[in-house]
C-alpha atoms as a PDB file:
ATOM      1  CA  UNK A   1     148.696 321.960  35.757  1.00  0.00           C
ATOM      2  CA  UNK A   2     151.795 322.455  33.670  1.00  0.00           C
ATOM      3  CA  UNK A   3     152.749 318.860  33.473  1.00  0.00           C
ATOM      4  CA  UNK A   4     149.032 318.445  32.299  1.00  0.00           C
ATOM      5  CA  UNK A   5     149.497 321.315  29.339  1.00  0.00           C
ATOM      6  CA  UNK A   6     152.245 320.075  28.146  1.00  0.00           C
ATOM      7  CA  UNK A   7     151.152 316.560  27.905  1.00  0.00           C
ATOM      8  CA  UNK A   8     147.799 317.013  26.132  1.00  0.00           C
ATOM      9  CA  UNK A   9     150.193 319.181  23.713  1.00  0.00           C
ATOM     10  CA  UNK A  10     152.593 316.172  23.458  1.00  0.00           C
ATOM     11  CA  UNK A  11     149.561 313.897  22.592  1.00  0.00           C
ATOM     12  CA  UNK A  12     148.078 316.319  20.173  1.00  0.00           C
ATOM     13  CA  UNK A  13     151.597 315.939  18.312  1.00  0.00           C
ATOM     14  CA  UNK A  14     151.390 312.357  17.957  1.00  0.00           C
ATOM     15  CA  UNK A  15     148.083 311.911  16.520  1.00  0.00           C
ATOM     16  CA  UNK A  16     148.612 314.820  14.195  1.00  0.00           C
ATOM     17  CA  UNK A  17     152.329 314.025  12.959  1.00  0.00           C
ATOM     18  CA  UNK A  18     152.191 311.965   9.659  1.00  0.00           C
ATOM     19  CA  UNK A  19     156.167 311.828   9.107  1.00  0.00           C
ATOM     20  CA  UNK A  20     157.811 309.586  11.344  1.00  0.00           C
ATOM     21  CA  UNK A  21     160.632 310.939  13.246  1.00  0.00           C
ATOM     22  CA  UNK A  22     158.576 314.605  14.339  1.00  0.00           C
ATOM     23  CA  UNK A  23     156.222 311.395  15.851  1.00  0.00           C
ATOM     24  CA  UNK A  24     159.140 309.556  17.492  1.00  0.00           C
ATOM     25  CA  UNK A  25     160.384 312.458  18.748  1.00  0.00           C
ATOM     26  CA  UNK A  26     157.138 313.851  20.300  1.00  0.00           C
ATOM     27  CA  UNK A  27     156.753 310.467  21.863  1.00  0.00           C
ATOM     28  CA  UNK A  28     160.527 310.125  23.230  1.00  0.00           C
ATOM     29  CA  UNK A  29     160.046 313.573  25.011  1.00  0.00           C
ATOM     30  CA  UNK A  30     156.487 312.763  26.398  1.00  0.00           C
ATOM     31  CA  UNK A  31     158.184 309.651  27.795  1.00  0.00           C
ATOM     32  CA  UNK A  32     161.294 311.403  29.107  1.00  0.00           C
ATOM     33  CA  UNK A  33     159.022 314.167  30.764  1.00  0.00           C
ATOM     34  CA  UNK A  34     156.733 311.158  32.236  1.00  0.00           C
ATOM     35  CA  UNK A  35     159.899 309.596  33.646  1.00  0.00           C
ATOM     36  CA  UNK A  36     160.565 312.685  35.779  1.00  0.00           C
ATOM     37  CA  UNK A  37     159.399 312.846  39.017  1.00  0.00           C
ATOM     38  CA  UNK A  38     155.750 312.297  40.206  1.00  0.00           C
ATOM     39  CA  UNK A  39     152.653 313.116  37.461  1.00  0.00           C
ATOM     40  CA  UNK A  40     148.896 314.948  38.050  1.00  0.00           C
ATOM     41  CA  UNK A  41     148.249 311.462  39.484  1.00  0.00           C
ATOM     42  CA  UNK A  42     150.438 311.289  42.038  1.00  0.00           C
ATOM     43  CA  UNK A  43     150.087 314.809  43.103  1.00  0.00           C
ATOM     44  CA  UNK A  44     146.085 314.450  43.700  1.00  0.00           C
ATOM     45  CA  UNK A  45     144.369 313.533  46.930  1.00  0.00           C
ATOM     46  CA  UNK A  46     140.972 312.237  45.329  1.00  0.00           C
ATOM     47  CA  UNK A  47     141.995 308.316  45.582  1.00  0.00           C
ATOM     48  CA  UNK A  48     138.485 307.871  43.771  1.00  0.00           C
ATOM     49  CA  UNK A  49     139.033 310.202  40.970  1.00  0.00           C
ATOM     50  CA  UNK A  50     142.630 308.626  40.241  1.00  0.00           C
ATOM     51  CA  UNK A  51     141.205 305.112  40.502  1.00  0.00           C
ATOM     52  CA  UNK A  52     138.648 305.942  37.926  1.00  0.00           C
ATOM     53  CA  UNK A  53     141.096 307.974  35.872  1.00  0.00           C
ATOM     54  CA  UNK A  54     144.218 305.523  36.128  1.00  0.00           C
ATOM     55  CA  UNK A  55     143.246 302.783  33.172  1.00  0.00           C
ATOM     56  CA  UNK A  56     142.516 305.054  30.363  1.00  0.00           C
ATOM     57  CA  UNK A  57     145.819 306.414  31.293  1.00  0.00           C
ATOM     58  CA  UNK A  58     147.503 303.362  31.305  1.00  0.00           C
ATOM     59  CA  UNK A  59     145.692 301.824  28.397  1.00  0.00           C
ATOM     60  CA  UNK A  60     146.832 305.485  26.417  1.00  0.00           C
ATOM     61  CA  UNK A  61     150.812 304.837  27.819  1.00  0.00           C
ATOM     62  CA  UNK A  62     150.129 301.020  26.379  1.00  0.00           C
ATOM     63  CA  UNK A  63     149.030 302.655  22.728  1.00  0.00           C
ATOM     64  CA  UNK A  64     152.129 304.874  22.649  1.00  0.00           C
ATOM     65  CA  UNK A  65     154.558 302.148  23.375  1.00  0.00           C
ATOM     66  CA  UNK A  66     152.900 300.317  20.636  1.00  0.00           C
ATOM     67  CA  UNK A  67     154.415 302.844  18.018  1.00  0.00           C
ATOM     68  CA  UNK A  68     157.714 303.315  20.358  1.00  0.00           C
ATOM     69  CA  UNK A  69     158.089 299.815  22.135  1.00  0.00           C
ATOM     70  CA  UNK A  70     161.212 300.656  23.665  1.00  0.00           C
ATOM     71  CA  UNK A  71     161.240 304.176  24.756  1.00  0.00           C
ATOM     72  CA  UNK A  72     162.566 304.022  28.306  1.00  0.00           C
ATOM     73  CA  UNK A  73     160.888 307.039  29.853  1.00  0.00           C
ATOM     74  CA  UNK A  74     157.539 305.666  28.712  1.00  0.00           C
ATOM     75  CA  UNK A  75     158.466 301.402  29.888  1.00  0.00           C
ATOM     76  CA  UNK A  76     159.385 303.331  33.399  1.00  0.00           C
ATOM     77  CA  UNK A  77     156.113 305.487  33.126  1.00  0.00           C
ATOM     78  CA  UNK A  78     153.940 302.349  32.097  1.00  0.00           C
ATOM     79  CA  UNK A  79     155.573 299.617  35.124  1.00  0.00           C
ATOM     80  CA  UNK A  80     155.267 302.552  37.698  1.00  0.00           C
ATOM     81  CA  UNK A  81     151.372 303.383  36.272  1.00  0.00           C
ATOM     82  CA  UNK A  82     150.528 299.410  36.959  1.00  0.00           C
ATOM     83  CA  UNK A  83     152.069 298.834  40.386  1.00  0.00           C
ATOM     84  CA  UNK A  84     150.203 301.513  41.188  1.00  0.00           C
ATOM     85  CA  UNK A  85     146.798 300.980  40.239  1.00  0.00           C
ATOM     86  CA  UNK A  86     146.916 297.490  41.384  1.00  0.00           C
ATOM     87  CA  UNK A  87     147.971 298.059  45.014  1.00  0.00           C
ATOM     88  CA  UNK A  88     145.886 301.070  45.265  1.00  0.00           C
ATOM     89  CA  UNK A  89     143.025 299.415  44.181  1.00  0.00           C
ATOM     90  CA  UNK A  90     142.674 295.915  43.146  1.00  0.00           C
ATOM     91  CA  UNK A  91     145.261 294.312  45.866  1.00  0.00           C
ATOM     92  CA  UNK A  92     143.246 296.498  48.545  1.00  0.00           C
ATOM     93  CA  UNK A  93     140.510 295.299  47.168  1.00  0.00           C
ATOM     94  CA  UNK A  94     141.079 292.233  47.836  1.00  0.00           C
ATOM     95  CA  UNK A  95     142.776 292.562  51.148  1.00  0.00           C
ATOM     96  CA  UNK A  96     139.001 293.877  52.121  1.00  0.00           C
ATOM     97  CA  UNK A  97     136.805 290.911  50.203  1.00  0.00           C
ATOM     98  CA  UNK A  98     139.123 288.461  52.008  1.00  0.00           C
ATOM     99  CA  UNK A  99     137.275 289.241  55.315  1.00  0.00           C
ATOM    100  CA  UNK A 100     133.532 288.596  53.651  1.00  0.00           C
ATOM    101  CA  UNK A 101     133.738 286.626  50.261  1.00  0.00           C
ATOM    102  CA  UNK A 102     136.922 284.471  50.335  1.00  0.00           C
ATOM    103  CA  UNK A 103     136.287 283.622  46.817  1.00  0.00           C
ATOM    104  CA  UNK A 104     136.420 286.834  45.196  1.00  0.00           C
ATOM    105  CA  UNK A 105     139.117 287.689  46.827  1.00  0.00           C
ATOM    106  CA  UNK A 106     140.888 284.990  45.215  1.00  0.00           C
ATOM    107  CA  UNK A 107     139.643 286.633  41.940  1.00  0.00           C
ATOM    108  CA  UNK A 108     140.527 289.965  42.867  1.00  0.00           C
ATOM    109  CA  UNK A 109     144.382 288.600  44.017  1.00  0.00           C
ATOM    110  CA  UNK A 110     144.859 286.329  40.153  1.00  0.00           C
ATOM    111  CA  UNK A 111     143.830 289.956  38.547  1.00  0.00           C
ATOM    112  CA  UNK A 112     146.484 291.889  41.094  1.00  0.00           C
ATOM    113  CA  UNK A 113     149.257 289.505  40.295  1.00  0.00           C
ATOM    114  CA  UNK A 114     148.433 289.894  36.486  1.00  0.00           C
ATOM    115  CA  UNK A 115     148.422 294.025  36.744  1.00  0.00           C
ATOM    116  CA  UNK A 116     151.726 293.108  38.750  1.00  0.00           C
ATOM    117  CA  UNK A 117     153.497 290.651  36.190  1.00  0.00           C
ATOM    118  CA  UNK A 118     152.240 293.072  33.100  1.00  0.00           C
ATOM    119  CA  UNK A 119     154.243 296.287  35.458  1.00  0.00           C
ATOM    120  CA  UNK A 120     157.800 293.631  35.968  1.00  0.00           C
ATOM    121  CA  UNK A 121     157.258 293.048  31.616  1.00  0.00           C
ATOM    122  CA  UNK A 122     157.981 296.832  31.104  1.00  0.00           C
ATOM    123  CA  UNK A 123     160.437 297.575  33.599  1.00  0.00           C
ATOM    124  CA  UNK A 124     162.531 294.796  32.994  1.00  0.00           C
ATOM    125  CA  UNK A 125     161.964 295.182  28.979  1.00  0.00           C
ATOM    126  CA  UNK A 126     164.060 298.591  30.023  1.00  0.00           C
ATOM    127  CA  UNK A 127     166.672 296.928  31.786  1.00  0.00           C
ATOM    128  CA  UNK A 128     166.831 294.594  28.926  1.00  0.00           C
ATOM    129  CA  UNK A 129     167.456 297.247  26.021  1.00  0.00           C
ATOM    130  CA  UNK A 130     170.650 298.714  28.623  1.00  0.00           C
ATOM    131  CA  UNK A 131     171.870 295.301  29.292  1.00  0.00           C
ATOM    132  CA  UNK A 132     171.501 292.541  26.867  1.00  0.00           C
ATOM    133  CA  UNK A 133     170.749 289.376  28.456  1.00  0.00           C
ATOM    134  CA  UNK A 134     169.632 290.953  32.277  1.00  0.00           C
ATOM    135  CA  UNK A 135     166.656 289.071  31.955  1.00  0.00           C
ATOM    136  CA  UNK A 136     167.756 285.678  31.204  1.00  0.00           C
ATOM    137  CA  UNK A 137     170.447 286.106  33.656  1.00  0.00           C
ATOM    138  CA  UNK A 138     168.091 287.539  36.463  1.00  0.00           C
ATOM    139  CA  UNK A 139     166.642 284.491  36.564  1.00  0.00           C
ATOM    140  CA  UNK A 140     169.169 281.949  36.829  1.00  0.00           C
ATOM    141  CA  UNK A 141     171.674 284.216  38.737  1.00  0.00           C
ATOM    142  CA  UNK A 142     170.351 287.281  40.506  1.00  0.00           C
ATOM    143  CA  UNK A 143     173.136 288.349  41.757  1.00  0.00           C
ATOM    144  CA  UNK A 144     175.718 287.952  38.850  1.00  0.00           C
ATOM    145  CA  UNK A 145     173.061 290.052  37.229  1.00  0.00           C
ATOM    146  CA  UNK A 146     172.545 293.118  38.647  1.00  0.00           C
ATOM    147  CA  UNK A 147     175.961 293.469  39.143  1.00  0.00           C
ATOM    148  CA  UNK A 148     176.178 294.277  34.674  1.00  0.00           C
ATOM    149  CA  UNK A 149     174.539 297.633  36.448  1.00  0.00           C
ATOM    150  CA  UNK A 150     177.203 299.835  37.942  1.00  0.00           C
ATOM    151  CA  UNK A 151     177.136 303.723  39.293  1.00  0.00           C
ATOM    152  CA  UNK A 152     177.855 305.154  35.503  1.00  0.00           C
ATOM    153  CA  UNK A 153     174.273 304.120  34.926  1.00  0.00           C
ATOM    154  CA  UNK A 154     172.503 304.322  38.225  1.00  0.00           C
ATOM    155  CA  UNK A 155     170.197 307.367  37.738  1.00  0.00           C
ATOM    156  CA  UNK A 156     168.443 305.608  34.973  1.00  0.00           C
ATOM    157  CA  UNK A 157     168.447 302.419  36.394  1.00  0.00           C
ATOM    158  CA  UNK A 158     167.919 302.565  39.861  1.00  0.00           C
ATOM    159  CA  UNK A 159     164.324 303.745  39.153  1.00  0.00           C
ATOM    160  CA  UNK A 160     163.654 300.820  37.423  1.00  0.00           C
ATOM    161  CA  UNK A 161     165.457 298.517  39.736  1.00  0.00           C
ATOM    162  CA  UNK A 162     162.789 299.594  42.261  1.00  0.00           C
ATOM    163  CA  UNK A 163     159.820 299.051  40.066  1.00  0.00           C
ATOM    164  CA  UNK A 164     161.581 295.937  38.902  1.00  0.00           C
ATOM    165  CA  UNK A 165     161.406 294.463  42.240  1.00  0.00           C
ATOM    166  CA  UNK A 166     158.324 296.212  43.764  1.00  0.00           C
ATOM    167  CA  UNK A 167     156.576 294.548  40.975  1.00  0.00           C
ATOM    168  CA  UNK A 168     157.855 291.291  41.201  1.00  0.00           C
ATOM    169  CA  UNK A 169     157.558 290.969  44.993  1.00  0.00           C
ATOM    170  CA  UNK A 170     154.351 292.667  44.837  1.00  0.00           C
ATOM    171  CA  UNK A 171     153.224 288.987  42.673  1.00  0.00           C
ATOM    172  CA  UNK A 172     154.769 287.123  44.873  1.00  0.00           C
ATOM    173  CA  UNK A 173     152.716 288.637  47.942  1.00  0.00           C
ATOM    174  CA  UNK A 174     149.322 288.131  46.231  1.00  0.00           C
ATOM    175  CA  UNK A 175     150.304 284.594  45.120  1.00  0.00           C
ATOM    176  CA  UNK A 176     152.206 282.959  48.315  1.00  0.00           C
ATOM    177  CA  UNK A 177     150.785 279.213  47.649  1.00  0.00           C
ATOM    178  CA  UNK A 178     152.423 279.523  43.685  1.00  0.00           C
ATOM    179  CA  UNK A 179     156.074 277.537  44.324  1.00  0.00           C
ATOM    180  CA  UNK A 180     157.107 279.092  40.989  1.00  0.00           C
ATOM    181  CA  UNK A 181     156.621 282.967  42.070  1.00  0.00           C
ATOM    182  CA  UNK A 182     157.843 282.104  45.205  1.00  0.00           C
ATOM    183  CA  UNK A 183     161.197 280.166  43.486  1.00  0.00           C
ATOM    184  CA  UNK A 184     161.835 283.843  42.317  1.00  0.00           C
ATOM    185  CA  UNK A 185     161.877 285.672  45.550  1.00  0.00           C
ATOM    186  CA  UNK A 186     165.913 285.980  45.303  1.00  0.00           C
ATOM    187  CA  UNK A 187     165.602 288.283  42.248  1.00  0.00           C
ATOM    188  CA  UNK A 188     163.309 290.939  44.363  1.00  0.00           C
ATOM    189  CA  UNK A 189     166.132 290.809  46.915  1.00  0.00           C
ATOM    190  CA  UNK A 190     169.120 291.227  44.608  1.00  0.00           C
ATOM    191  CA  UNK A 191     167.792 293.773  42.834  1.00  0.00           C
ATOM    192  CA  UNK A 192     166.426 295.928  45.745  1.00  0.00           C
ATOM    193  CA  UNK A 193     170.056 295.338  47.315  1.00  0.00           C
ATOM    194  CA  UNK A 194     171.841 296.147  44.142  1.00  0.00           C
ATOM    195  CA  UNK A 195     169.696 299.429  44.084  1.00  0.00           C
ATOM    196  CA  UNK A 196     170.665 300.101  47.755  1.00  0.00           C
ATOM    197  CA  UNK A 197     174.249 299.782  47.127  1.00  0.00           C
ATOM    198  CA  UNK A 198     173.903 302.316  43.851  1.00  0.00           C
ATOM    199  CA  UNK A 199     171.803 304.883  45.619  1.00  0.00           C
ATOM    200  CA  UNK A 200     170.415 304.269  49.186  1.00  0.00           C
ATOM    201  CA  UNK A 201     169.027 307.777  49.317  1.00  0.00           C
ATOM    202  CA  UNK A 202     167.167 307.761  46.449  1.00  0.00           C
ATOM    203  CA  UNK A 203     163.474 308.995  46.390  1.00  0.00           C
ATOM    204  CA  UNK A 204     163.689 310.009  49.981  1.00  0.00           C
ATOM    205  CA  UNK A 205     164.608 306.743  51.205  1.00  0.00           C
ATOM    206  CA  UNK A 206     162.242 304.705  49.621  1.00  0.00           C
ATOM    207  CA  UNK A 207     164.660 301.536  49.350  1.00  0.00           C
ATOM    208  CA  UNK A 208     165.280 301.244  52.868  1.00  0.00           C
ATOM    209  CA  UNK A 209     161.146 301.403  53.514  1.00  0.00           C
ATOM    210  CA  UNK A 210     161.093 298.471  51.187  1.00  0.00           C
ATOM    211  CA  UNK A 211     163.927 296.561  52.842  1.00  0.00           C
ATOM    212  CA  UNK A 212     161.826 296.568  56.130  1.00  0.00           C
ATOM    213  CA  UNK A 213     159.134 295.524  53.782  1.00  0.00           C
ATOM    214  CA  UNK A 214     160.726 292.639  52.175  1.00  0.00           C
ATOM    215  CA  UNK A 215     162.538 291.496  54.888  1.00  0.00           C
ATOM    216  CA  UNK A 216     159.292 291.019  56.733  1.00  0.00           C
ATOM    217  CA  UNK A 217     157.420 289.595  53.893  1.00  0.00           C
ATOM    218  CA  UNK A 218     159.537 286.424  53.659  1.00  0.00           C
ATOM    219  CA  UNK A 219     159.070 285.762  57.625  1.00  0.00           C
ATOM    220  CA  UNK A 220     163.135 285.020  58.306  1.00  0.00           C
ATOM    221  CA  UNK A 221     164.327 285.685  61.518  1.00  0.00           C
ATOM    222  CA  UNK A 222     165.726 289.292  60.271  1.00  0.00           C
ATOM    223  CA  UNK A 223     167.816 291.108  62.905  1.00  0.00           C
ATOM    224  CA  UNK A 224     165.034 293.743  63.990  1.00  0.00           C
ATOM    225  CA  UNK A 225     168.035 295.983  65.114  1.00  0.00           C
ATOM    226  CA  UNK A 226     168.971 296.205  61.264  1.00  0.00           C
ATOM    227  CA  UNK A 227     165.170 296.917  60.169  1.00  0.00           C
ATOM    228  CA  UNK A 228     164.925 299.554  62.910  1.00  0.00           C
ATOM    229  CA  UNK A 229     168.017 301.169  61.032  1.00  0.00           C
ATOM    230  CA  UNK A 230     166.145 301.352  57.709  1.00  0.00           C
ATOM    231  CA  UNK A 231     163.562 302.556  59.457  1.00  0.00           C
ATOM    232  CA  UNK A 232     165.665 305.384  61.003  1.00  0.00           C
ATOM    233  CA  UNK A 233     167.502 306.097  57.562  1.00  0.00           C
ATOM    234  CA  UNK A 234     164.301 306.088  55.314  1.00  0.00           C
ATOM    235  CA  UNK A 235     162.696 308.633  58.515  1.00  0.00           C
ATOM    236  CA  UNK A 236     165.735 310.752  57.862  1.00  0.00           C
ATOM    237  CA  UNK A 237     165.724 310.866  54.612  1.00  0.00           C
ATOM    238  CA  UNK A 238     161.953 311.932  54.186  1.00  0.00           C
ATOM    239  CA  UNK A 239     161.615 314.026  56.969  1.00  0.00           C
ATOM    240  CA  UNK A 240     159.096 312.558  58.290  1.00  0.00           C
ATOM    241  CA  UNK A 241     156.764 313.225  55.132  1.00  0.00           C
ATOM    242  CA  UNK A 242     156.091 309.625  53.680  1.00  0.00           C
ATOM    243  CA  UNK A 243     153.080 308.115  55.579  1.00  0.00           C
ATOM    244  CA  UNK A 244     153.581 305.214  54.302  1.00  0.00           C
ATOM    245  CA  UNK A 245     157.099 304.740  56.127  1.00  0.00           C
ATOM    246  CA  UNK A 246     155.296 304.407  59.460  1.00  0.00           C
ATOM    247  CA  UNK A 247     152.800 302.388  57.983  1.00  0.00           C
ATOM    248  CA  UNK A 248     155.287 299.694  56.973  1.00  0.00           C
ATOM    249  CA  UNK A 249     157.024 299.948  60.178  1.00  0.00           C
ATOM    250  CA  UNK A 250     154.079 299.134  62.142  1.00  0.00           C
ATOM    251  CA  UNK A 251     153.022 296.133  59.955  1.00  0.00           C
ATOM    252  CA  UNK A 252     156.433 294.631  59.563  1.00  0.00           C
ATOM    253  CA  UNK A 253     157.436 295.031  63.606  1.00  0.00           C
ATOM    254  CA  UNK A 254     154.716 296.283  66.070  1.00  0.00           C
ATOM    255  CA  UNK A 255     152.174 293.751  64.568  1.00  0.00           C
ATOM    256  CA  UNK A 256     154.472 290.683  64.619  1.00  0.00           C
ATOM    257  CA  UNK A 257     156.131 291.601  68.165  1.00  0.00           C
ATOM    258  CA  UNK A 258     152.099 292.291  69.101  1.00  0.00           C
ATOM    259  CA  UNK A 259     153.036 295.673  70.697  1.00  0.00           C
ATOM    260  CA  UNK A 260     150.143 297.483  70.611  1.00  0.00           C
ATOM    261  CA  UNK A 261     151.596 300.535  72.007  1.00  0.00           C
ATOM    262  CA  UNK A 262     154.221 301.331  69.249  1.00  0.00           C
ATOM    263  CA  UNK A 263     151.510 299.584  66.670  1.00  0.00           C
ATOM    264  CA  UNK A 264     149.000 302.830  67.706  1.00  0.00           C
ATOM    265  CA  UNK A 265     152.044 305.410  68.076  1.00  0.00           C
ATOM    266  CA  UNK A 266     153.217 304.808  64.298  1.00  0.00           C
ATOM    267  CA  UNK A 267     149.889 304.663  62.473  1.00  0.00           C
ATOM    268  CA  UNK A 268     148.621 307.813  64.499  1.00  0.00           C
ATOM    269  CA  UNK A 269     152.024 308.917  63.124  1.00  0.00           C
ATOM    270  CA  UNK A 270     150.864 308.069  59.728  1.00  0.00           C
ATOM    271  CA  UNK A 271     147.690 309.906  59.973  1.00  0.00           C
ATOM    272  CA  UNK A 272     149.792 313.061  61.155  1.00  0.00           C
ATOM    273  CA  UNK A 273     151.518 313.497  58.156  1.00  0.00           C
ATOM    274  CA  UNK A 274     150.350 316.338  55.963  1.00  0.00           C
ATOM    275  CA  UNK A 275     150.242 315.062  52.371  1.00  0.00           C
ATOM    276  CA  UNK A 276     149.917 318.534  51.023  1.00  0.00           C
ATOM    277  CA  UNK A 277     153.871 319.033  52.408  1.00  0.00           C
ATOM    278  CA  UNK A 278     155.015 316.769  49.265  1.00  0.00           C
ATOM    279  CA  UNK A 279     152.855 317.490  46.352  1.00  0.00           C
ATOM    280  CA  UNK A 280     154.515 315.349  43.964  1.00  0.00           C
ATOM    281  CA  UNK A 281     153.521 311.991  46.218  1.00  0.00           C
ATOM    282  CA  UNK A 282     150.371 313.525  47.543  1.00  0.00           C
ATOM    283  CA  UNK A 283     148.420 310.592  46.393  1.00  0.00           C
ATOM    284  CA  UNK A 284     150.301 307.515  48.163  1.00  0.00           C
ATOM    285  CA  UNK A 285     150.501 309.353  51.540  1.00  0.00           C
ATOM    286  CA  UNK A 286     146.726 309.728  51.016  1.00  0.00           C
ATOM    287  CA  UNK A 287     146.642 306.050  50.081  1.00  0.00           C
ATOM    288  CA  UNK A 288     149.156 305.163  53.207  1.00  0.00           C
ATOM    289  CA  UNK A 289     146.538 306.679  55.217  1.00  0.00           C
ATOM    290  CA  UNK A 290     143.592 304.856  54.078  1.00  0.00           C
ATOM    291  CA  UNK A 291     145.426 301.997  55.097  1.00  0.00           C
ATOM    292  CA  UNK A 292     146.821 303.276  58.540  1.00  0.00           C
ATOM    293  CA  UNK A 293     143.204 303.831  59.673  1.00  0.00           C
ATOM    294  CA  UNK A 294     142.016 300.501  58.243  1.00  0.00           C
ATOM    295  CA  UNK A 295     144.807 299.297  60.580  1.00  0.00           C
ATOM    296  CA  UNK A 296     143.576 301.226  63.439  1.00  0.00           C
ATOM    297  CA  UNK A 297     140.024 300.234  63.325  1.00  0.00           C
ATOM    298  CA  UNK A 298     140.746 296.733  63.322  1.00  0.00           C
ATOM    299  CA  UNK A 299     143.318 296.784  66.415  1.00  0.00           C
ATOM    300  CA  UNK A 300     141.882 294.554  68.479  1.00  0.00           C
ATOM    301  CA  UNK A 301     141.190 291.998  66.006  1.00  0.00           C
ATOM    302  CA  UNK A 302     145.098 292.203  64.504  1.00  0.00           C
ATOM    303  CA  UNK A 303     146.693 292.779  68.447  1.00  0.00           C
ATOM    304  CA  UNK A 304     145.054 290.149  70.766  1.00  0.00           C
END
């Protein structure tokens, strides 16, 4: 409710301020404070309400960046705001259609990987303004450069590192027969490694949840031993908390290796997890949920 005061206080500032720097200061700080940690949307467990609420929201975060194009707090706030809303809701979306109207599904997948591509813009428009030429660079070397981002710089960039490559590989997923999204696959992975090797712990372990993710996405023959250790890491590191965690673990393994035992175990592992025990990502355990009972309700289609 704070978080809430103080940014309908923040916005009142900005339409009311006529001089220019009181303005760009009252939108640096809303984007620093937007930057921090999770928001009222994140917190809530009304995956209706959020999906309704989400694109004025965005569309507001859009209109600010307009007058302060390269705030970081508010690039970070805008890339995280999009990946969201379009896995939550239009990529599910279409995950669903797929299984009844094959066409709008298609539809529903060109608007995810747009939401997706518009989410990459902003994070690595950040990157950009800390490290002139990363863009260029990330895409005809990935690995030369996210090595221009060292440890001195890691708390600020490691955030958007993830959203970088969520994004990107996020576009990729929802647009697998597209030769020149998938030409860009080695940028996800060398900026997801890079972000590993800065700060493996960060956000409870959510790197090494996406490493078993990614790994499995591109369908190598990835030691399982070494996913099983991200698994273990990321479990440690959240305590158990992030539904989502088993979620991935049972897609990316249990469903490939057809193991219907450990598939059920994880996913009513999932549904165990009490979101209210981490307010600040209350929403994507409830979200992870959703999914794990999707999952469960279509076992003996996905487990033959």
């Amino acid at each position: 409710m704070r978080r809430y005061l103080v940014f309908s206080l923040l916005l009142f500032s900005v339409a009311f301020a006529t001089a220019c720097s009181p303005k760009r200061y009252a939108l640096n700080t809303l984007g620093d404070m937007l930057s921090k940690g999770g928001s009222v949307y994140e917190s809530d467990n009304d995956i209706i309400l959020i999906g309704e609420a989400l694109p004025f929201s965005l569309k507001l975060l859009e209109s600010l960046l307009v007058e302060s194009p390269d705030q970081p707090g508010l690039l970070l706030s805008a890339s995280r705001g999009y990946v969201l809303y379009a896995y939550a809701y239009v990529h599910w979306q279409a995950d669903l259609e797929k299984l009844f109207d094959i066409e709008n599904a298609r539809v529903m997948r060109e608007r995810a990987q747009n939401l997706y591509l518009r989410a990459l813009n902003y994070s690595l428009h950040a990157l950009e303004l800390s490290h002139p030429g990363f863009e260029n660079t990330l895409a005809t070397n990935p690995q030369r450069a996210v090595l221009a981002i060292t440890s001195s710089s890691a708390d600020s960039n490691v955030p958007l590192l993830y959203w970088s490559a969520a994004a990107l590989g996020l576009a990729i997923s929802v647009s697998k027969n597209d030769p020149r999204m998938l030409a860009r696959l080695p940028e996800v992975g060398a900026m997801l490694d890079r972000a590993l090797t800065l700060d493996e712990d960060w956000n409870r372990g959510t790197l090494h949840e996406f490493k078993i993710t990614w790994a499995a996405a591109q369908h190598t023959d990835a030691d399982e031993s070494i996913l099983r250790d991200h698994y273990n890491r990321a479990l440690e590191l959240s305590d158990g908390e992030r539904a989502s965690l088993f979620v991935t673990m049972a897609e990316a393994i249990s469903l490939p290796n057809q193991d219907r035992e450990e598939f059920t175990f994880l996913l009513e592992n999932a549904l165990a997890v009490d979101p209210d025990n981490d307010p600040e990502h209350r929403l994507l355990n409830v979200i992870a949920q959703r999914r794990a009972k999707w999952l469960l309700s279509h076992i003996d289609e996905l487990i033959l």
